[in-house]
C-alpha atoms as a PDB file:
ATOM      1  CA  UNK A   1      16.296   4.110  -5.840  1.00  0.00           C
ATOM      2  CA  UNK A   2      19.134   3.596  -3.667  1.00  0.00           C
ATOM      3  CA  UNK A   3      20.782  -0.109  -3.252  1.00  0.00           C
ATOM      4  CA  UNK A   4      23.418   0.127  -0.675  1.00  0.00           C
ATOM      5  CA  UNK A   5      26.315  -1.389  -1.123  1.00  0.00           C
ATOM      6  CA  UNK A   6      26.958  -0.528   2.393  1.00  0.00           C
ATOM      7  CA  UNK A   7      25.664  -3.382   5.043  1.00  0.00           C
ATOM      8  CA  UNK A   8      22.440  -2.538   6.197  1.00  0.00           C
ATOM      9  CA  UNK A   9      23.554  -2.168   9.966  1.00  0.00           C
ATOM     10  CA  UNK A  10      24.613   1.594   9.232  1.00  0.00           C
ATOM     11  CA  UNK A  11      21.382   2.600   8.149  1.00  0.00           C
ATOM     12  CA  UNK A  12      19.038   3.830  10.829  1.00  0.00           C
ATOM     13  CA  UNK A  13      15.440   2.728  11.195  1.00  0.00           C
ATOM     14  CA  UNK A  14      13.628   5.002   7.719  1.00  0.00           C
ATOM     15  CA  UNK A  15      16.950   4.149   6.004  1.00  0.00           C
ATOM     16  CA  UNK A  16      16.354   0.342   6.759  1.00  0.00           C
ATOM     17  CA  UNK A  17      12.572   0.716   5.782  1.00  0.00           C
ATOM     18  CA  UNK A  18      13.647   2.751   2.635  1.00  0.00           C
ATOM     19  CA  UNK A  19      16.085   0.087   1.159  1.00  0.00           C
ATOM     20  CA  UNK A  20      13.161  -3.120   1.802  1.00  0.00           C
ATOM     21  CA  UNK A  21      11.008  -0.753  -0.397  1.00  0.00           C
ATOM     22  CA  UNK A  22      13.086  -0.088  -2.921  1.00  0.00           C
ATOM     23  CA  UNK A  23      15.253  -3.463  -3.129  1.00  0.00           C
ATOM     24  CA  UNK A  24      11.390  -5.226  -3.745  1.00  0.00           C
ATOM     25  CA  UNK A  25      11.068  -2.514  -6.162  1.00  0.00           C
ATOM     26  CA  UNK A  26      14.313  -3.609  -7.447  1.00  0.00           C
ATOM     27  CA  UNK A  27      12.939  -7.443  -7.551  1.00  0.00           C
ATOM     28  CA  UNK A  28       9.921  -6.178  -9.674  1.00  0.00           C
ATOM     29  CA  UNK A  29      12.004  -4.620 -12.042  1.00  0.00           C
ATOM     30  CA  UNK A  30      14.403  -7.332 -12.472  1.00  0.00           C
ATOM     31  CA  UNK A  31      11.503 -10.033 -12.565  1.00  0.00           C
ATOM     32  CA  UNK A  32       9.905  -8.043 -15.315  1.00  0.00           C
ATOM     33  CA  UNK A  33       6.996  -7.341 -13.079  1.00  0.00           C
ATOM     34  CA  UNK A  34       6.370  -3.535 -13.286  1.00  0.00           C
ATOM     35  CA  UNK A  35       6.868  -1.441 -16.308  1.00  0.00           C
ATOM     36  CA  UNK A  36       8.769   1.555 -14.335  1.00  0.00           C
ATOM     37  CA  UNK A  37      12.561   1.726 -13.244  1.00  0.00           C
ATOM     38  CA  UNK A  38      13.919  -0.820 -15.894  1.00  0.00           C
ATOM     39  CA  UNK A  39      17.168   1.215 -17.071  1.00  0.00           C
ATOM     40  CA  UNK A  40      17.417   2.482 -13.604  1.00  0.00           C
ATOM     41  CA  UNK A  41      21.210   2.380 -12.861  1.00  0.00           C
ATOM     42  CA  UNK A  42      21.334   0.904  -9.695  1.00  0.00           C
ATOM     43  CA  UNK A  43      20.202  -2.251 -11.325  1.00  0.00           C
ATOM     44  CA  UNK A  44      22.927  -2.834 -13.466  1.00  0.00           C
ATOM     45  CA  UNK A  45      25.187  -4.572 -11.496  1.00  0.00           C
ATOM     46  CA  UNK A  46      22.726  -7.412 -10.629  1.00  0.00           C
ATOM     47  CA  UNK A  47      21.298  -7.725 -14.253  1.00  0.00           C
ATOM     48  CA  UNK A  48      25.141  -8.446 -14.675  1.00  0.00           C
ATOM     49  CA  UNK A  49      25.108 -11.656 -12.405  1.00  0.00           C
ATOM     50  CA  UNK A  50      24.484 -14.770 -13.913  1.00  0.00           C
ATOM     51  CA  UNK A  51      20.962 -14.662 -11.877  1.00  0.00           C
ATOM     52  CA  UNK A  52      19.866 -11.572 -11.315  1.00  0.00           C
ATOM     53  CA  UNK A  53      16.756 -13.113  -9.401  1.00  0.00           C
ATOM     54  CA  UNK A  54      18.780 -14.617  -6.912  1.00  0.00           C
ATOM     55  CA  UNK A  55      21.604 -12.037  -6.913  1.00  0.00           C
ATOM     56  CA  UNK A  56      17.948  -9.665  -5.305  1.00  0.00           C
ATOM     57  CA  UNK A  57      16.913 -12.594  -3.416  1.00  0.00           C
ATOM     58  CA  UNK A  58      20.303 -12.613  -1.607  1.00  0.00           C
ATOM     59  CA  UNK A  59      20.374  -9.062  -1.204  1.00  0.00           C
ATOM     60  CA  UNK A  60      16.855  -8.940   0.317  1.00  0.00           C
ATOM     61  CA  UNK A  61      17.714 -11.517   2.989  1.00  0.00           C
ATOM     62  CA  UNK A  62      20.480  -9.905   4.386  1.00  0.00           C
ATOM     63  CA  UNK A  63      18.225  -6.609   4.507  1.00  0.00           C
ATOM     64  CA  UNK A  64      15.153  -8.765   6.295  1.00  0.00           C
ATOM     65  CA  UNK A  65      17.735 -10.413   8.712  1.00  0.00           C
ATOM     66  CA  UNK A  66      18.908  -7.594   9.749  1.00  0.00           C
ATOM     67  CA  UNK A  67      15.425  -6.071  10.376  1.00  0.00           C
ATOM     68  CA  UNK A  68      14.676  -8.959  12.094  1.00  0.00           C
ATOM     69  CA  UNK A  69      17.732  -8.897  14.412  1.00  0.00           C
ATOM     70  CA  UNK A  70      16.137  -5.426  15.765  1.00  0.00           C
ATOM     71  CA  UNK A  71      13.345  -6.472  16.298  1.00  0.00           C
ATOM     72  CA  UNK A  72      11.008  -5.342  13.384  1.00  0.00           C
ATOM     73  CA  UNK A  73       8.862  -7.547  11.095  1.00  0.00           C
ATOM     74  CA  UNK A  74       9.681  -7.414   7.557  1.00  0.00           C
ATOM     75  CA  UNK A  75       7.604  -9.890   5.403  1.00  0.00           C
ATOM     76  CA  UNK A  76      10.483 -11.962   4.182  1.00  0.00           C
ATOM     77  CA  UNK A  77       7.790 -14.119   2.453  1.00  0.00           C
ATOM     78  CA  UNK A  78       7.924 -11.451  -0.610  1.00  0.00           C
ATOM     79  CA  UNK A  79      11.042 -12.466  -1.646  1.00  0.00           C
ATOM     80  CA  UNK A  80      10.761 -14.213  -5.054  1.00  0.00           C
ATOM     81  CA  UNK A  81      13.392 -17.297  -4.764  1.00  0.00           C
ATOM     82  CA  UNK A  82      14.349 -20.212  -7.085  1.00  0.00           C
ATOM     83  CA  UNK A  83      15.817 -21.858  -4.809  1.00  0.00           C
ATOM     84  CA  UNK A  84      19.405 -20.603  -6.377  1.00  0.00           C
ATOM     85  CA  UNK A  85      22.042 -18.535  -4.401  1.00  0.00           C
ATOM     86  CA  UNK A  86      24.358 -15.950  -5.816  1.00  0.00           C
ATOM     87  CA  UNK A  87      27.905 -15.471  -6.747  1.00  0.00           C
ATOM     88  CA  UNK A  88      29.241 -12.222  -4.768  1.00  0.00           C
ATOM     89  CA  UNK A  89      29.071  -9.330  -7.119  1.00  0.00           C
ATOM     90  CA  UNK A  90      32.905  -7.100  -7.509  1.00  0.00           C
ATOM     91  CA  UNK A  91      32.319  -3.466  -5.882  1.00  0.00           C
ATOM     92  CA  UNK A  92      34.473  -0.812  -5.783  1.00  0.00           C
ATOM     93  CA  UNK A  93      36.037   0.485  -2.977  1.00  0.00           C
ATOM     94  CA  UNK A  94      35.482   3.460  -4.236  1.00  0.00           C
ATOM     95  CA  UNK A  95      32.099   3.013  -4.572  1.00  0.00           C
ATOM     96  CA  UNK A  96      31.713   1.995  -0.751  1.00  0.00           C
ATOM     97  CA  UNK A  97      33.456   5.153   0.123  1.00  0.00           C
ATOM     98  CA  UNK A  98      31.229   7.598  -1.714  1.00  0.00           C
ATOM     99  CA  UNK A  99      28.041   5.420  -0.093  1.00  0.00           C
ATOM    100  CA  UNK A 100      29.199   6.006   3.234  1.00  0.00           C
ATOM    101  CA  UNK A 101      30.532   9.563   3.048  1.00  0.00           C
ATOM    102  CA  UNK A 102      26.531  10.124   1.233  1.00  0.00           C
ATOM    103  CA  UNK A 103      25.271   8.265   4.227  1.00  0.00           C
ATOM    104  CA  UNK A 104      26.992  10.630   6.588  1.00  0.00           C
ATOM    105  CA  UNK A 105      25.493  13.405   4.940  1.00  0.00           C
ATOM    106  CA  UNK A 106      21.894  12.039   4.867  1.00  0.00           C
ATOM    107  CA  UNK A 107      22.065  10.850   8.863  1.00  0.00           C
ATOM    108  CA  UNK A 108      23.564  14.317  10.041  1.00  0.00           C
ATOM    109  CA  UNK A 109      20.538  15.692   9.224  1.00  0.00           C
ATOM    110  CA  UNK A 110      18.032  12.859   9.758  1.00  0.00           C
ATOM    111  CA  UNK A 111      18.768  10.925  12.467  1.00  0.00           C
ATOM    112  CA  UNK A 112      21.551  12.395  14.722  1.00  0.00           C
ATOM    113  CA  UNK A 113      21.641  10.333  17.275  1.00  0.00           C
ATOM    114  CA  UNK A 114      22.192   7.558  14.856  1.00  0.00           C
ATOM    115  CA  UNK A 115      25.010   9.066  12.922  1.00  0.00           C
ATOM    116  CA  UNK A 116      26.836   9.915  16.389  1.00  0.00           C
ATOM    117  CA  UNK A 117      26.383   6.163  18.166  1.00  0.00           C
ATOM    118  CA  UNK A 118      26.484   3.964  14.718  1.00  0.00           C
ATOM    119  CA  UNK A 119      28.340   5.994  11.994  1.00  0.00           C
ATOM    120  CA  UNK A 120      30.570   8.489  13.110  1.00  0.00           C
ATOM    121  CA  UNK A 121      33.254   6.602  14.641  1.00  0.00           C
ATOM    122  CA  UNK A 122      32.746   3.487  12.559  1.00  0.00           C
ATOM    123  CA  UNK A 123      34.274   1.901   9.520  1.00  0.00           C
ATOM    124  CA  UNK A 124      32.366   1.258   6.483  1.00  0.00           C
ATOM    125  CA  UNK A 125      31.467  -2.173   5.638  1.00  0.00           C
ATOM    126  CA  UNK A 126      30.099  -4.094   2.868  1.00  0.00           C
ATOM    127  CA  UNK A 127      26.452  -5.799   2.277  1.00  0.00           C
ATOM    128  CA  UNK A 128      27.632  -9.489   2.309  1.00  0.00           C
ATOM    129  CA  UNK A 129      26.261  -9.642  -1.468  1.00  0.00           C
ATOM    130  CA  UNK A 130      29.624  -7.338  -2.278  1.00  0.00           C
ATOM    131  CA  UNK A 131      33.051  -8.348  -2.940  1.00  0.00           C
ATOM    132  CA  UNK A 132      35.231  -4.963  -2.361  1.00  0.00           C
ATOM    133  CA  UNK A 133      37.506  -4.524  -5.537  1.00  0.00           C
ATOM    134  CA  UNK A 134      40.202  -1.463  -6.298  1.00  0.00           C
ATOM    135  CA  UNK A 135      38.267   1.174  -7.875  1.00  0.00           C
ATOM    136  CA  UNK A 136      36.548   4.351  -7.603  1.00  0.00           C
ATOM    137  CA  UNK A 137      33.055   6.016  -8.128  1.00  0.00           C
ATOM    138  CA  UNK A 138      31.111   4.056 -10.392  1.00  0.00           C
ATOM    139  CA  UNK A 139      30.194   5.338 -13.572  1.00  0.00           C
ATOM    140  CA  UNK A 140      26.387   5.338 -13.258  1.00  0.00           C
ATOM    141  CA  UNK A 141      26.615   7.352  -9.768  1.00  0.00           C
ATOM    142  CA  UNK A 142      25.551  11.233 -10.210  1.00  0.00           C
ATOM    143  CA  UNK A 143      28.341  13.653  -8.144  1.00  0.00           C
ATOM    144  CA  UNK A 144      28.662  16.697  -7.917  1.00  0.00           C
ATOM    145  CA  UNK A 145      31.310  18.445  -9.894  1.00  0.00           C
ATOM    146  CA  UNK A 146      33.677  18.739  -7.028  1.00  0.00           C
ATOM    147  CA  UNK A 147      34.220  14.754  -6.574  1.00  0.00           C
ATOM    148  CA  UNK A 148      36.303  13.077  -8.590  1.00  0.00           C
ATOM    149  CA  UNK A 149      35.499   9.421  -9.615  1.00  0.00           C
ATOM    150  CA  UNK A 150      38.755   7.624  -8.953  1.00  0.00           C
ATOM    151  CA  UNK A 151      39.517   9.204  -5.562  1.00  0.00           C
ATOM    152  CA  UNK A 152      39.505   5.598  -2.759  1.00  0.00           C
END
């Protein structure tokens, strides 16, 4: 399960499909829905939000709007609301840094074409959910050996 802290623009089309799946998957979880994925990482900074529902809710929009905005039809009526929004949720910049340099990585060899025209020459930015904060790799993410946490 990967829940970007990067804005969904960057990803290409499978990345964009990947993330609805998994961020519903993520809603599931945090709803108390499935039985899988409950100490899965990636969850733990919305289970820190005051309302983790709506913290997924408002992280789910963003991902169907931007869908939407190219063109493809994402059933926004699966996201579970309660009528609530969300506070932003504190990221690390570090954090953003490692996402997009693993981003890189994944769209060299995926999608080319993307990588070149949306990625290469571009500046990371955040999923609207995210409030950049000093910081480096979060704790939870698995690196390599080689990558140190506090680099950003």
């Amino acid at each position: 399960m990967r829940l970007w802290t990067l804005h969904p623009r960057h990803l290409d089309a499978a990345g964009l499909v990947a993330l609805w799946r998994e961020a519903l998957l993520a809603q599931a979880v945090l709803l108390g829905r499935t039985r899988g994925y409950k100490h899965h990482p990636q969850l733990q900074r919305f289970r820190a939000t005051a309302d983790p529902a709506a913290s997924i809710a408002d992280y789910l929009r963003v991902v169907a709007d931007e869908a939407a905005a190219r063109g493809y039809a994402f059933n926004s009526g699966l996201i579970v609301t309660a009528g609530a929004t969300s506070e932003p949720i504190a990221e690390t910049r570090g954090q953003l840094l490692y996402e997009w340099e693993h981003l890189g990585r994944k769209l060299q060899n995926r999608s080319a074409d993307w990588f070149r025209d949306k990625v290469a020459t571009a500046k990371p930015t955040a999923h609207p959910l995210f409030r950049i904060v000093a910081g480096g790799v979060r704790d939870w993410e698995r690196l390599d050996a080689a990558r140190p946490r506090d680099g950003a």
